[in-house]
Protein backbone atom coordinates (compact mmCIF):
# COMPACT_ATOMS: atom_id res chain seq x y z
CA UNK A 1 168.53 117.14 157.23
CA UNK A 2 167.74 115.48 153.85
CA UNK A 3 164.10 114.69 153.73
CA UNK A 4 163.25 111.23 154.32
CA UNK A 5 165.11 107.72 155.02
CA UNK A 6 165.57 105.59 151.96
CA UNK A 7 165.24 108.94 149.86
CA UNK A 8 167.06 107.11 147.09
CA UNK A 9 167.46 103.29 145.30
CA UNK A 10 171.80 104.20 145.19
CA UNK A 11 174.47 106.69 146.30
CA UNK A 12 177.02 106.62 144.14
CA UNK A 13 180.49 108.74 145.13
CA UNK A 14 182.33 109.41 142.52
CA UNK A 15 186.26 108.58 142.81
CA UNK A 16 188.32 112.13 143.59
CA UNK A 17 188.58 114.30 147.12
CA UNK A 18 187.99 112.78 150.70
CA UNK A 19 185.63 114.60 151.65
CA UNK A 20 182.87 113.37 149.03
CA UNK A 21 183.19 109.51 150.50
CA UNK A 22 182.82 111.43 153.94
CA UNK A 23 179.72 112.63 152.73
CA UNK A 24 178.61 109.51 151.08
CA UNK A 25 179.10 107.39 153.87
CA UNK A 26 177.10 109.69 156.54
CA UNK A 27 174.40 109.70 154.11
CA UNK A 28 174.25 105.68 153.84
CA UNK A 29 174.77 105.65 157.88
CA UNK A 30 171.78 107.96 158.23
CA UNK A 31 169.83 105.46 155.90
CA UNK A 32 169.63 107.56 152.83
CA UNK A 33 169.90 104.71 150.48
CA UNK A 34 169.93 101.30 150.96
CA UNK A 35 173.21 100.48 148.87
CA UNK A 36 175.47 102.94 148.53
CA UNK A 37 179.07 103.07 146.10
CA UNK A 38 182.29 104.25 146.43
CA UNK A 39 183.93 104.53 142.97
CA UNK A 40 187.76 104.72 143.60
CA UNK A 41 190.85 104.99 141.90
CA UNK A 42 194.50 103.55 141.44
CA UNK A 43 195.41 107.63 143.49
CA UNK A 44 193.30 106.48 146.40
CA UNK A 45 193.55 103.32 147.63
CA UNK A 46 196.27 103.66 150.05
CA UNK A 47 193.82 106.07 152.33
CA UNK A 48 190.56 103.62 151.61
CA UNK A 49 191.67 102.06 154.77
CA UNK A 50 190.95 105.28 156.56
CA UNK A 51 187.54 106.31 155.95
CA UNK A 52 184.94 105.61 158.31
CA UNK A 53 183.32 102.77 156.36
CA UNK A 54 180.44 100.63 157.36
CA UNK A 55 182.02 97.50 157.59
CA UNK A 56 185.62 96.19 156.63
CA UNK A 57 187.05 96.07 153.26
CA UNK A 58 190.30 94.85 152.36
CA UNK A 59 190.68 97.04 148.61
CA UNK A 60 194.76 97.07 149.15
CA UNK A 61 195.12 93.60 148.82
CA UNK A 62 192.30 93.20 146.03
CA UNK A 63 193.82 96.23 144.44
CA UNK A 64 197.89 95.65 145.13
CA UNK A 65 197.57 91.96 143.59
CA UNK A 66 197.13 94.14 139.90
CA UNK A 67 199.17 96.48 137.93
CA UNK A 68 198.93 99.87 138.64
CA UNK A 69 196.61 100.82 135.63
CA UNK A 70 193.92 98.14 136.30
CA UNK A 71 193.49 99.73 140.07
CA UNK A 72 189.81 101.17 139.47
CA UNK A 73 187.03 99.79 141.76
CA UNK A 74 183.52 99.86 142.72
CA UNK A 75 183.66 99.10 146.17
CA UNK A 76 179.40 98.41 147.03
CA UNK A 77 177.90 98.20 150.47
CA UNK A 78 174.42 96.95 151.06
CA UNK A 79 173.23 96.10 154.40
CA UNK A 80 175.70 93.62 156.28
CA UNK A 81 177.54 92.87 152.89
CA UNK A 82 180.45 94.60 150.91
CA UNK A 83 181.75 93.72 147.80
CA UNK A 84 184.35 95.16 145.55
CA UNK A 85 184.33 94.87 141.57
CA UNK A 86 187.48 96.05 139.17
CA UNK A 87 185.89 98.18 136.55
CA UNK A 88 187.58 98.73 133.34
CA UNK A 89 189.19 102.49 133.05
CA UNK A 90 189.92 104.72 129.81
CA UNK A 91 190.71 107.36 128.52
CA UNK A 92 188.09 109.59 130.31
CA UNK A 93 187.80 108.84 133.83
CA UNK A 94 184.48 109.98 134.45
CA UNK A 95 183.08 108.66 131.74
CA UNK A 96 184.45 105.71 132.71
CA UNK A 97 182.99 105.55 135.93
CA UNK A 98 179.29 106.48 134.37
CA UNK A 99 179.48 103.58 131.48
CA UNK A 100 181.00 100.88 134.51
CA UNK A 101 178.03 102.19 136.64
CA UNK A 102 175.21 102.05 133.90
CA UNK A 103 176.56 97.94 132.96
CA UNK A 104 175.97 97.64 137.30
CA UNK A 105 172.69 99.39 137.18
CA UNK A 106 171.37 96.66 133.74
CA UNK A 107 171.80 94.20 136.45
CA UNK A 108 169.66 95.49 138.71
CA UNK A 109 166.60 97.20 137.46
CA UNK A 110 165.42 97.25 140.71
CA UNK A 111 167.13 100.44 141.20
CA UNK A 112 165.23 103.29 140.41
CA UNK A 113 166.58 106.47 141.81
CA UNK A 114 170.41 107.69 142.36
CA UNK A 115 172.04 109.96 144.07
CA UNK A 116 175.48 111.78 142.85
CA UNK A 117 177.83 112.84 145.46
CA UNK A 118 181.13 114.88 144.00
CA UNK A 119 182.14 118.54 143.67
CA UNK A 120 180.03 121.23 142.25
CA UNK A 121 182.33 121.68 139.23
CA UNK A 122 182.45 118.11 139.11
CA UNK A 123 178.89 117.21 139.16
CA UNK A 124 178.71 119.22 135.91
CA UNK A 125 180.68 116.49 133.73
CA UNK A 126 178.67 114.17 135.48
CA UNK A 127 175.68 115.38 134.59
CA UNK A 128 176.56 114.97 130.99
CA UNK A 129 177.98 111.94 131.22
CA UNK A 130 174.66 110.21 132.79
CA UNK A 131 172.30 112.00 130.25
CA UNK A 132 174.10 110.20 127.37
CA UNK A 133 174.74 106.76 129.58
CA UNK A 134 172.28 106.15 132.14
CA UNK A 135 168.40 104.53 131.17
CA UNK A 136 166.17 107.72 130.47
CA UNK A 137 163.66 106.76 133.12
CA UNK A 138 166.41 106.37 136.00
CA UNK A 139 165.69 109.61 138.55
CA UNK A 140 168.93 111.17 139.25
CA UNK A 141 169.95 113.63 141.52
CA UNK A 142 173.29 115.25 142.41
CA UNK A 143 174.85 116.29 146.12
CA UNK A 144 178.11 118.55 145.99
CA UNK A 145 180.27 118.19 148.82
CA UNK A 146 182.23 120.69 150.51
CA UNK A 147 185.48 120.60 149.34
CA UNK A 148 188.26 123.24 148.92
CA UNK A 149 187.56 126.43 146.65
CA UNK A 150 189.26 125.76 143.29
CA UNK A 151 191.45 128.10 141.84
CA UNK A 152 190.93 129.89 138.59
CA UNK A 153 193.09 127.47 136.79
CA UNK A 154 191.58 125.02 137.95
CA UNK A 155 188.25 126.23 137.26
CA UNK A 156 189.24 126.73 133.95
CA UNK A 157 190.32 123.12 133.20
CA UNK A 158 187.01 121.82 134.35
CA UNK A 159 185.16 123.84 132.04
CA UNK A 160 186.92 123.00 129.48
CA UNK A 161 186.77 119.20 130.49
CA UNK A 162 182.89 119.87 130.54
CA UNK A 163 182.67 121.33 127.19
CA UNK A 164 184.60 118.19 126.01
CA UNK A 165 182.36 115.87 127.81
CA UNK A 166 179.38 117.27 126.35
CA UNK A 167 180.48 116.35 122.92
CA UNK A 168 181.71 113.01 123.76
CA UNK A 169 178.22 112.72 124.96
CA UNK A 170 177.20 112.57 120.85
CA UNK A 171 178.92 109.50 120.42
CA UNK A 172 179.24 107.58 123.75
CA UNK A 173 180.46 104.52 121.66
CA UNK A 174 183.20 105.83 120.50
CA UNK A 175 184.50 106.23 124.12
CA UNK A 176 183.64 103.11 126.22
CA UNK A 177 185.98 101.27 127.73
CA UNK A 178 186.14 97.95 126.09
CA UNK A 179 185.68 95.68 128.96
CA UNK A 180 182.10 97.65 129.05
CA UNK A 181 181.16 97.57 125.19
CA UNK A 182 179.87 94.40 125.11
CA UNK A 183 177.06 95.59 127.56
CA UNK A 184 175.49 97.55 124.37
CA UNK A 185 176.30 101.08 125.77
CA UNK A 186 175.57 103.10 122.49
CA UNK A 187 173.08 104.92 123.35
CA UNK A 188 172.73 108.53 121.70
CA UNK A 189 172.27 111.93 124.10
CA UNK A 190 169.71 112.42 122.20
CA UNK A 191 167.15 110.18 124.03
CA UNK A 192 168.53 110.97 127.65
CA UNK A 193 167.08 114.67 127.72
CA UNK A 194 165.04 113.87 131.21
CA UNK A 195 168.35 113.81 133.08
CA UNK A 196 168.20 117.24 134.47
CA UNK A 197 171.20 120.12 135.63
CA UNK A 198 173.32 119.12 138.73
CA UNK A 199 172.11 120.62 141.91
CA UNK A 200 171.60 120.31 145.06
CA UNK A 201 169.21 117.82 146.55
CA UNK A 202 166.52 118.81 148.13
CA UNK A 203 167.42 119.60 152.09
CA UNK A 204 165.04 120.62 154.86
């Protein structure tokens, strides 16, 4: 059991393995969070229609209407509404998916807490990536789900993927997406030092 309903302002699900969403949607079912998002990608779409989501969302025909390498949604549920938003996709996908969900987050500054939901390897990069993106004051917390052992290579890969995150993190306007730069994200790791280490949230 987490510890209370409405724990959090957001989940936020990063786009990769099943079983994260899986977790991400239990957690909004069980009232965790009043709005909840499921970042997904161009790789994914075709099993969207599978998952055991809260109400019905029709991402293959947003999604199929586009060229392959614009296929990179926020798909938001909040209450009896769900909405889905492109969101512009570089170089770095997680980075990506941090500066598209820090523009979201400037237009709502009612949200005041997140939750992360990913791997544990994972949830490293993103840690990184939301000290350097996301406002200083935000409270941020991070939720591995189970997923499959990795193997040593791919262990490997994700540190090294880490290491290079953290020193993109210096100079996070050199690497937004420019369908996000307009939204001023320039901000320096420097000032973001209150995002702390991914772990575990807090269970009973």
């Amino acid at each position: 059991m987490l510890r209370r309903k409405t724990d959090w302002d957001l989940i936020f699900v990063l786009a990769g393995g099943e079983e994260r969403k899986v977790l991400g949607l239990e957690l909004f079912r069980d009232g965790q969070a009043p709005r909840m998002i499921l970042s997904t990608s161009r790789f994914e779409i075709r099993k969207f229609v599978d998952l055991p989501l809260p109400l019905c969302v029709d991402l293959g025909r947003t999604a199929f209407a586009l060229p392959p390498r614009l296929r990179y949604f926020f798909v938001a549920f909040e209450e009896d509404s769900a909405s889905i938003e492109r969101i512009p996709h570089g170089r770095f996908g997680t980075w990506s998916e941090i500066v598209a969900l820090a523009v979201w987050l400037r237009a709502r500054p009612q949200v005041r807490s997140l939750l992360f939901v990913s791997s544990q390897l994972h949830l490293r990069r993103v840690a990184a990536c939301s000290r350097a993106l996301l406002p200083a004051d935000l409270r941020v917390e991070f939720l591995p789900a189970s997923e499959n052992a990795p193997g040593a290579a791919t262990r490997l890969r994700e540190k090294l993927k880490t290491a290079l995150y953290r020193i993109l993190a210096w100079f996070p306007g050199l690497n937004t997406p420019s369908g996000a730069k307009s939204a001023g994200l320039r901000r320096s790791a420097r000032s973001a030092s209150s995002h702390g280490r991914p772990a575990a949230a807090n269970r009973a």
